[in-house]
Protein backbone atom coordinates (compact mmCIF):
# COMPACT_ATOMS: atom_id res chain seq x y z
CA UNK A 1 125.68 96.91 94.02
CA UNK A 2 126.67 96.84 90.50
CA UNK A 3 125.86 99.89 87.98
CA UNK A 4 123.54 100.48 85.85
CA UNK A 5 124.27 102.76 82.90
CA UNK A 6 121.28 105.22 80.44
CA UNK A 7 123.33 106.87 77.65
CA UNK A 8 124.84 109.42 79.57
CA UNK A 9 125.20 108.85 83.07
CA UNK A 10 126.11 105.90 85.11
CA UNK A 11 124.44 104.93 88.68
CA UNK A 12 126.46 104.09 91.87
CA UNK A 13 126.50 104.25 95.50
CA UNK A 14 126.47 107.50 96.59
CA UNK A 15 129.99 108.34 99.16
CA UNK A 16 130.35 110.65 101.72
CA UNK A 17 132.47 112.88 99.42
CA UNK A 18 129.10 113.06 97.20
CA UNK A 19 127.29 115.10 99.93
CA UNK A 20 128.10 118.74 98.97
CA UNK A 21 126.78 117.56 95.28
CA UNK A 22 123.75 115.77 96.73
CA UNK A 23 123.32 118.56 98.60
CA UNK A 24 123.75 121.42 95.80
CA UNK A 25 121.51 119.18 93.73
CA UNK A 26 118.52 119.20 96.67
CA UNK A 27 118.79 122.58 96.93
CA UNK A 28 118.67 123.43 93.25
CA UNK A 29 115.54 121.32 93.53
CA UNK A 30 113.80 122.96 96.93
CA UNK A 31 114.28 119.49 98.72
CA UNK A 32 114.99 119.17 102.08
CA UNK A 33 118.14 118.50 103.57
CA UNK A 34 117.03 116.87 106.79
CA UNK A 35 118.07 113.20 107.16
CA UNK A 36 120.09 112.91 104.03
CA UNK A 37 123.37 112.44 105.99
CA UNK A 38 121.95 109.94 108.20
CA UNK A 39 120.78 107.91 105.43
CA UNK A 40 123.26 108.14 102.50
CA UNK A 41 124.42 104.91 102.96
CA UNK A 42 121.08 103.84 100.98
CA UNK A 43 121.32 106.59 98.32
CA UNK A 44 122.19 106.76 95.13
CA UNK A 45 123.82 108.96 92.30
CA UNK A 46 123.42 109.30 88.34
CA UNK A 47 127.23 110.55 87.62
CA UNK A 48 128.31 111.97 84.36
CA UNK A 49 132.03 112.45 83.67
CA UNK A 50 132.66 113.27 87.10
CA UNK A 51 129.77 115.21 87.88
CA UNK A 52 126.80 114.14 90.01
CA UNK A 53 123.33 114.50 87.51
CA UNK A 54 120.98 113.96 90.26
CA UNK A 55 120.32 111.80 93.15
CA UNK A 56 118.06 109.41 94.74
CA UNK A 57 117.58 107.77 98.13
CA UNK A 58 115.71 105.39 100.55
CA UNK A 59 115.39 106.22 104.18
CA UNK A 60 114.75 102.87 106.30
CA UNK A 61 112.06 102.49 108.35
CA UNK A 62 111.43 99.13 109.89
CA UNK A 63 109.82 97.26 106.89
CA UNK A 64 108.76 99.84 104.79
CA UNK A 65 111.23 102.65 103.28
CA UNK A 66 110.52 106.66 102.44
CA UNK A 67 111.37 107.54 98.88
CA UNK A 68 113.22 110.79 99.32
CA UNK A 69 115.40 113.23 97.49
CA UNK A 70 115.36 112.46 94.11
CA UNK A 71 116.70 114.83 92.01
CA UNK A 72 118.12 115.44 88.58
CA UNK A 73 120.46 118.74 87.28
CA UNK A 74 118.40 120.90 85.21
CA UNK A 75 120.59 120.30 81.92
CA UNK A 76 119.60 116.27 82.43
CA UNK A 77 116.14 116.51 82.96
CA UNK A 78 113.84 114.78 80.28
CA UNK A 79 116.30 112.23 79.21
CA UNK A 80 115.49 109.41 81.51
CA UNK A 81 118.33 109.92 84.55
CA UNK A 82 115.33 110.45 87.24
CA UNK A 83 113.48 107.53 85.60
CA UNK A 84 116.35 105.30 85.84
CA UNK A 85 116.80 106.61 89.51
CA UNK A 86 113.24 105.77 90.54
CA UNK A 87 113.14 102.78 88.98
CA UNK A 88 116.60 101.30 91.09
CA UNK A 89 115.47 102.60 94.00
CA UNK A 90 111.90 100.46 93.75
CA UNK A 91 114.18 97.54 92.62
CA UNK A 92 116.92 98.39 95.63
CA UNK A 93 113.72 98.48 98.26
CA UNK A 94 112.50 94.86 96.90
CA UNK A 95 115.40 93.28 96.98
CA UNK A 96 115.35 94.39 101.07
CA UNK A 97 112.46 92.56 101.26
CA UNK A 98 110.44 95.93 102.63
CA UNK A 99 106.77 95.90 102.48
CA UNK A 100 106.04 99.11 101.11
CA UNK A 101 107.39 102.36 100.04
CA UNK A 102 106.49 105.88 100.59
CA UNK A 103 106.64 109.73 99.57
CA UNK A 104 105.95 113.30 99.75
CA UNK A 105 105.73 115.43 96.61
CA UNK A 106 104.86 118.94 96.39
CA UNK A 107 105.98 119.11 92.61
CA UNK A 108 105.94 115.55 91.32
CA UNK A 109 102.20 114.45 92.34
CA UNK A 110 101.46 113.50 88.16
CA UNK A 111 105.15 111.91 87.82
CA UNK A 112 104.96 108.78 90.29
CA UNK A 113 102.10 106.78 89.34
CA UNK A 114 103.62 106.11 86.30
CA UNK A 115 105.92 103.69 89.05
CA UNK A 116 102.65 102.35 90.26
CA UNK A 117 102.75 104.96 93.26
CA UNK A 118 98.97 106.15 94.52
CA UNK A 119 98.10 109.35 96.89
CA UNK A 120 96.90 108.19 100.23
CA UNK A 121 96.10 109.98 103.34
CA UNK A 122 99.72 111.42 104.88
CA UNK A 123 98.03 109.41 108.42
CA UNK A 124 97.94 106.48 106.62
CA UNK A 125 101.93 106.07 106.18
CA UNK A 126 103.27 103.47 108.58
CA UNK A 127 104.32 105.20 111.91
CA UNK A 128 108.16 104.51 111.32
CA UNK A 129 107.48 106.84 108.11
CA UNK A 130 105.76 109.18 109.59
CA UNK A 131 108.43 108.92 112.56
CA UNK A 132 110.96 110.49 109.56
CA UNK A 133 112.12 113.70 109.60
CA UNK A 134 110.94 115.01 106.54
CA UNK A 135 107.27 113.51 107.29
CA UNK A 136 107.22 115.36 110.92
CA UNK A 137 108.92 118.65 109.85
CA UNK A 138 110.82 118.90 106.99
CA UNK A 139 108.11 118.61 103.99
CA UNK A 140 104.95 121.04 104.18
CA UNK A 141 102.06 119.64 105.44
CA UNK A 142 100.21 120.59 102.04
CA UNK A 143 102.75 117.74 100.27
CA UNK A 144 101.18 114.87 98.54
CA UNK A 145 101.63 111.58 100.00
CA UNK A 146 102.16 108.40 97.94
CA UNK A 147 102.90 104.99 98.38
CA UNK A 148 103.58 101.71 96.78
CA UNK A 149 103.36 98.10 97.63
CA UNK A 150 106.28 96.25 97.17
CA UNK A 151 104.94 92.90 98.92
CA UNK A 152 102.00 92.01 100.12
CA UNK A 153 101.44 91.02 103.96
């Protein structure tokens, strides 16, 4: 995977040595922590300098992915790091060829649409997804779930 750069911060592939940042960043953020180790061979990281500005993954599930721990520093928020995130992540789960993507959101209901994300019933999230950690037990059940089509059929 190559890099893609905003004005301050770089993206890359996030390394097992990145996990204490990840997970500092997560809980600076009130994410869970469930799963991330499992899965962060598809995350990814906004680094600046050599610090980790926030943090973004996708958890497989069959055909379809879960959207999870995306996170930004506090200093770095508002200047487009979580956009840029969001927006390689969507890319990253379309180039797999997966069929849709999906979320929980207790904070960031207003935020996602803008990446052409809509609420649906939490029941109507594949099984794999719901199958997830964070779906089953992690994430309240009062969290907002979203998804997106990334290709039809």
């Amino acid at each position: 995977m190559s890099t893609t750069t905003t004005s301050d911060a770089i993206l890359r592939p996030a390394r097992a040595n990145d996990l204490p940042a990840i997970e500092h960043l997560l809980v600076e953020a009130g994410l869970p922590l469930e799963g991330v180790s499992a899965s962060l061979d598809t995350f990814t990281v906004a680094e600046s300098g050599r610090a980790i500005v926030g943090v973004g993954g996708l958890e497989l599930c069959g055909d379809d992915a879960l959207l999870r721990s995306v996170a930004v520093a506090p200093e770095r928020r508002s200047r487009g790091v979580g956009r840029m995130l969001v927006t390689h992540l969507i890319a990253d789960a379309r180039s797999r060829g997966l069929h849709g993507l999906y979320l929980l959101t207790t904070t960031a209901e207003r935020y996602f649409p803008g990446f052409g994300f809509v609420r649906i019933e939490r029941t109507a999230a594949p099984a794999a997804v719901r199958e997830t950690e964070e779906f089953r037990d992690a994430c309240p059940a009062s969290a907002v779930a979203m998804a997106r089509v990334l290709r039809e059929g």
